[in-house]
C-alpha atoms as a PDB file:
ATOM      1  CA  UNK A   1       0.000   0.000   0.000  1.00  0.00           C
ATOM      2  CA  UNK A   2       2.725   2.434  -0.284  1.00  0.00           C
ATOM      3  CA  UNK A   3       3.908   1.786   3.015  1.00  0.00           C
ATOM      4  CA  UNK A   4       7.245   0.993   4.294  1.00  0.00           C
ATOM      5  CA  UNK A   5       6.617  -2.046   6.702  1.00  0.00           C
ATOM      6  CA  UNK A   6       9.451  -1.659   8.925  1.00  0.00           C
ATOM      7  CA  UNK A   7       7.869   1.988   9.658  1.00  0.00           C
ATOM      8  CA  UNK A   8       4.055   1.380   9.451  1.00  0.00           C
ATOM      9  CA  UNK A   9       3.437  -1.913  10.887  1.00  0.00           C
ATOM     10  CA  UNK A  10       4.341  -2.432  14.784  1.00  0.00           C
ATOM     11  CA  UNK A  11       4.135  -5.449  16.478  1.00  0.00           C
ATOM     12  CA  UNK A  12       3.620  -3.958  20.196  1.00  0.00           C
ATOM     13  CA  UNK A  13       0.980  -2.144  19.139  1.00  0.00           C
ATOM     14  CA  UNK A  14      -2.451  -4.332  20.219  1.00  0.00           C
ATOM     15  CA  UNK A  15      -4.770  -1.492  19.381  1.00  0.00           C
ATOM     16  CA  UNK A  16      -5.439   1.405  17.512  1.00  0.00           C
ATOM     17  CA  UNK A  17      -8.152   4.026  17.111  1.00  0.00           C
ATOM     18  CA  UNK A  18      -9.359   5.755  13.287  1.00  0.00           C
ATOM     19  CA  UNK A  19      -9.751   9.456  13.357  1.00  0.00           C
ATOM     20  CA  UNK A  20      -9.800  12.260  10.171  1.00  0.00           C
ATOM     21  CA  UNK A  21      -8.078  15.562  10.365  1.00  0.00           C
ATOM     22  CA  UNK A  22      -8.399  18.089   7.255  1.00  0.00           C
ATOM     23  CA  UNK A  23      -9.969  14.983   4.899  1.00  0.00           C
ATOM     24  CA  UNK A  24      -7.055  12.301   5.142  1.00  0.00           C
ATOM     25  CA  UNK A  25      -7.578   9.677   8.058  1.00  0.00           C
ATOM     26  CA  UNK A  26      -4.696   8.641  10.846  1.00  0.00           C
ATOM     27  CA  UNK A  27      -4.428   5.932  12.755  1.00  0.00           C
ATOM     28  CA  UNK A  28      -3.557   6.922  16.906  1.00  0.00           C
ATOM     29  CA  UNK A  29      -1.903   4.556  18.916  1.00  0.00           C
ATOM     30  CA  UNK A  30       0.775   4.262  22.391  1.00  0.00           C
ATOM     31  CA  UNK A  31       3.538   2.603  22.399  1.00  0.00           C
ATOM     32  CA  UNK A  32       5.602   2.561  25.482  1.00  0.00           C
ATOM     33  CA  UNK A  33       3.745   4.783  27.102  1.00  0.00           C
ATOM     34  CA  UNK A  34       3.831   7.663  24.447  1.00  0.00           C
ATOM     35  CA  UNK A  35       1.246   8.765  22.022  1.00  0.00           C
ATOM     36  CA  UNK A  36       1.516   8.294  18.476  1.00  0.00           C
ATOM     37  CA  UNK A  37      -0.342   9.032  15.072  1.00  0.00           C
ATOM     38  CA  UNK A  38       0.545   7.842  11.233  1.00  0.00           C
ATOM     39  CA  UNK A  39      -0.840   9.566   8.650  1.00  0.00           C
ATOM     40  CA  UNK A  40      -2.462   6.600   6.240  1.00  0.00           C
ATOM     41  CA  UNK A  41      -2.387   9.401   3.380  1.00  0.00           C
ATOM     42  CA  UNK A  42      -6.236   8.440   2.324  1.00  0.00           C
ATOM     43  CA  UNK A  43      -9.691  10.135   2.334  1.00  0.00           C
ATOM     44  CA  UNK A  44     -11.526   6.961   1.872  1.00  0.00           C
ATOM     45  CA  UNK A  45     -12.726   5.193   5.381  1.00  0.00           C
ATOM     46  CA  UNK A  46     -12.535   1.821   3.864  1.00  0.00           C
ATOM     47  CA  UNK A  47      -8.977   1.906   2.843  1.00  0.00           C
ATOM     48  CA  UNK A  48      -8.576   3.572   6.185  1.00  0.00           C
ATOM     49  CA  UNK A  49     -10.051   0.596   7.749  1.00  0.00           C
ATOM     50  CA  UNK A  50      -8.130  -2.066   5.721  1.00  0.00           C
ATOM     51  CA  UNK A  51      -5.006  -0.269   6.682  1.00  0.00           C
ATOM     52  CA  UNK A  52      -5.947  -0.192  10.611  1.00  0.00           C
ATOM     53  CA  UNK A  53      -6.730  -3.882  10.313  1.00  0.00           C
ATOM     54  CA  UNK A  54      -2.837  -4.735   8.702  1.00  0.00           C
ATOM     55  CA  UNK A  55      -1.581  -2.473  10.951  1.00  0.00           C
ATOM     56  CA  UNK A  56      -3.256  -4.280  14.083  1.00  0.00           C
ATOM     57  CA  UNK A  57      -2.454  -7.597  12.792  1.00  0.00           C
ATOM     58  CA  UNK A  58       1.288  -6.737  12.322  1.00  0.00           C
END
């Protein structure tokens, strides 16, 4: 998807949480403690989605 893996997909990460800013949707998320956000460079919630569930699954 554009993606690099080593820098998108995170293996600690158990959850994240969907939210839009300005039209393109990010994907928030905390690892070790600290908050974090990755832009999934979209504007359609079903690639959004598809790229939260790869992301969860690692």
């Amino acid at each position: 998807m554009g993606l690099a893996r080593d820098s998108f997909f995170t293996p600690e990460v158990v959850m994240a949480h969907l939210f839009k800013r300005n039209r393109i949707y990010y994907l928030k998320y905390y690892l070790g403690g600290k908050q974090k956000e990755v832009n999934l460079r979209t504007d359609t919630l079903e690639i959004a989605k598809e790229k939260k569930r790869l992301f969860e699954s690692g």
